[in-house]
C-alpha atoms as a PDB file:
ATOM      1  CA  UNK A   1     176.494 144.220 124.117  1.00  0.00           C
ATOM      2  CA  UNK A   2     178.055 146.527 125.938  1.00  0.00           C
ATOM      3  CA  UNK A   3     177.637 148.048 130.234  1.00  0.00           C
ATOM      4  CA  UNK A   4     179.056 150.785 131.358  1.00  0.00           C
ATOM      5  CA  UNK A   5     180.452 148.957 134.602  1.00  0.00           C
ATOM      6  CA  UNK A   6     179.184 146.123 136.871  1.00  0.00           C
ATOM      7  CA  UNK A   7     175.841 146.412 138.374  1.00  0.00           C
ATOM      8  CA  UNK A   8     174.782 148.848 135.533  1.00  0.00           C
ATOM      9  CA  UNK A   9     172.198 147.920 132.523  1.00  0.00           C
ATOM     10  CA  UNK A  10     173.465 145.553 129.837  1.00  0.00           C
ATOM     11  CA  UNK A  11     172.428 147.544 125.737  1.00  0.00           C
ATOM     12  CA  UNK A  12     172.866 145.169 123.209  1.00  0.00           C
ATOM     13  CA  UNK A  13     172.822 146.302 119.233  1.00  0.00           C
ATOM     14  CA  UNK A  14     171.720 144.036 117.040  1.00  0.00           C
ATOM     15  CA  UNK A  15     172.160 143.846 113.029  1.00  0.00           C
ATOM     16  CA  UNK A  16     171.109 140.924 110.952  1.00  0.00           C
ATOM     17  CA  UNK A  17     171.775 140.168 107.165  1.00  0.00           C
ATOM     18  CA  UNK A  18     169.123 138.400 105.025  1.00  0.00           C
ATOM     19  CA  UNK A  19     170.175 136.249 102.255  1.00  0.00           C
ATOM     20  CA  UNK A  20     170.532 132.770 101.075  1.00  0.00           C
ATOM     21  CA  UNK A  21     173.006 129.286 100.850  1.00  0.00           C
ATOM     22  CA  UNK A  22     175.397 128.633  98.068  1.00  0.00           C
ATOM     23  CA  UNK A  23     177.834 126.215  96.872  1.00  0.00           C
ATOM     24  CA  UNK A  24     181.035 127.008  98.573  1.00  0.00           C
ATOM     25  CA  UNK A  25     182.970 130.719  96.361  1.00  0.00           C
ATOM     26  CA  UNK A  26     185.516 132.882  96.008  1.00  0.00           C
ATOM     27  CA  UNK A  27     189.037 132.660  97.915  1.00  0.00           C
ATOM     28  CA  UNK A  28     189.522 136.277  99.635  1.00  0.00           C
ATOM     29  CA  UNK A  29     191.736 135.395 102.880  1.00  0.00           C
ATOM     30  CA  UNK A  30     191.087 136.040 106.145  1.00  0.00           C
ATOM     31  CA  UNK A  31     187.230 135.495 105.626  1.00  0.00           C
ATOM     32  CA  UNK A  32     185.234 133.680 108.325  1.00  0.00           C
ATOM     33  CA  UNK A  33     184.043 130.066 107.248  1.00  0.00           C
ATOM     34  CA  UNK A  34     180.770 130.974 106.071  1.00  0.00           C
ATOM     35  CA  UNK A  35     181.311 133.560 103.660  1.00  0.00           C
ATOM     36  CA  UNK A  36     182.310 131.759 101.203  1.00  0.00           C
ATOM     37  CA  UNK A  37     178.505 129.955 101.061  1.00  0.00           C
ATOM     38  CA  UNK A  38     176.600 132.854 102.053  1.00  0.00           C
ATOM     39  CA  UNK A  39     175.115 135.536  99.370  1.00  0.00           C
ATOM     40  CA  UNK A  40     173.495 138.432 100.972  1.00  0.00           C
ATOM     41  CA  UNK A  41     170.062 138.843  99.820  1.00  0.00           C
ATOM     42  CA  UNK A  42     170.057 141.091  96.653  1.00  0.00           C
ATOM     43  CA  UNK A  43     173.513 140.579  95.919  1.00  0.00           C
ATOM     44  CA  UNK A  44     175.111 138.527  93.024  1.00  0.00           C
ATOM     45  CA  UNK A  45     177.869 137.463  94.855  1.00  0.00           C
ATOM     46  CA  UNK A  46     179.280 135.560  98.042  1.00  0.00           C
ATOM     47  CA  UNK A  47     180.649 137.501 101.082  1.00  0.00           C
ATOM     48  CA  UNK A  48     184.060 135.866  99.973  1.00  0.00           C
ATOM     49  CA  UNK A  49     183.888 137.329  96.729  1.00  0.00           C
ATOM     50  CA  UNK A  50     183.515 140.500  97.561  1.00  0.00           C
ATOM     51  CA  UNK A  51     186.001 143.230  98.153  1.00  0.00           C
ATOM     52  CA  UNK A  52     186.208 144.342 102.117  1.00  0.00           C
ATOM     53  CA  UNK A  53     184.551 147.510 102.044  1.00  0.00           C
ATOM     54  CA  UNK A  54     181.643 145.898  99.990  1.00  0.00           C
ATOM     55  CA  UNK A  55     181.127 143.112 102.349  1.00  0.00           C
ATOM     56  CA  UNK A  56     181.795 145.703 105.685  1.00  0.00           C
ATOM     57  CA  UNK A  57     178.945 147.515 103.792  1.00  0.00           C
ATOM     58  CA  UNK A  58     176.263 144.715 104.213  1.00  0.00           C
ATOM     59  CA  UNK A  59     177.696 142.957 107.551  1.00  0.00           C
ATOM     60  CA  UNK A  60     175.295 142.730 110.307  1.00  0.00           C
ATOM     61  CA  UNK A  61     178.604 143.336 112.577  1.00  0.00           C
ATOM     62  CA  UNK A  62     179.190 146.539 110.598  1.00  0.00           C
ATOM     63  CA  UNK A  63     175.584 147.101 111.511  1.00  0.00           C
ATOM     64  CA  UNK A  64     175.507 146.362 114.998  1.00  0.00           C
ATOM     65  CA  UNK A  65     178.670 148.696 115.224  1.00  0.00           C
ATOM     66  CA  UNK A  66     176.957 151.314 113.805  1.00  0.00           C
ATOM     67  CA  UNK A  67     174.116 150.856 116.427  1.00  0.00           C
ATOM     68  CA  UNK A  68     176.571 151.264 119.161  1.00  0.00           C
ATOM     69  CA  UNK A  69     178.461 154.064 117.971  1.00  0.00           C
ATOM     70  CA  UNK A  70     175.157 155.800 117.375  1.00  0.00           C
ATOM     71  CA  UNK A  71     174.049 155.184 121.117  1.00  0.00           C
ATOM     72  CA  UNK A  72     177.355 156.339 122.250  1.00  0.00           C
ATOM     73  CA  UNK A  73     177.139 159.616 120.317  1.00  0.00           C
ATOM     74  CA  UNK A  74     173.849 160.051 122.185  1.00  0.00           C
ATOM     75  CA  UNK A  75     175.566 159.806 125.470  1.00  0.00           C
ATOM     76  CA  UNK A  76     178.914 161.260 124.853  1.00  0.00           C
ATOM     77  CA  UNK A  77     179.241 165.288 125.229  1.00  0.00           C
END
């Protein structure tokens, strides 16, 4: 979410990731607890196995992000 001071309307951007439950894989550090039981719907492998930029690629964070930034291009000369 983000306001552009107090007093002043709240935006929030929003990205979600389908997918499904798995036995606990892959060992990439610096992941957050659940990727390593959480394959994104058509995808083969967990968010732990999967390189960075792949898993940046699917992210409902990377999505949200990309929400914001394009709300902020719309307001930004």
């Amino acid at each position: 979410s983000y306001t552009s001071g107090a007093g002043q309307e709240v935006h929030s951007f929003v990205g979600t990731v389908e997918g499904s439950v798995c036995a606990p894989r892959g060992e990439r550090v610096g992941t957050f607890g659940w990727d390593r039981i959480f394959v994104p719907q058509g995808a083969q492998r967990s968010f732990a196995e999967m390189s960075l930029e792949e898993k940046n690629a699917l992210s409902h964070r990377f999505k949200a992000l990309r929400e914001f930034k394009a709300y902020l291009s719309r307001r930004l000369p």
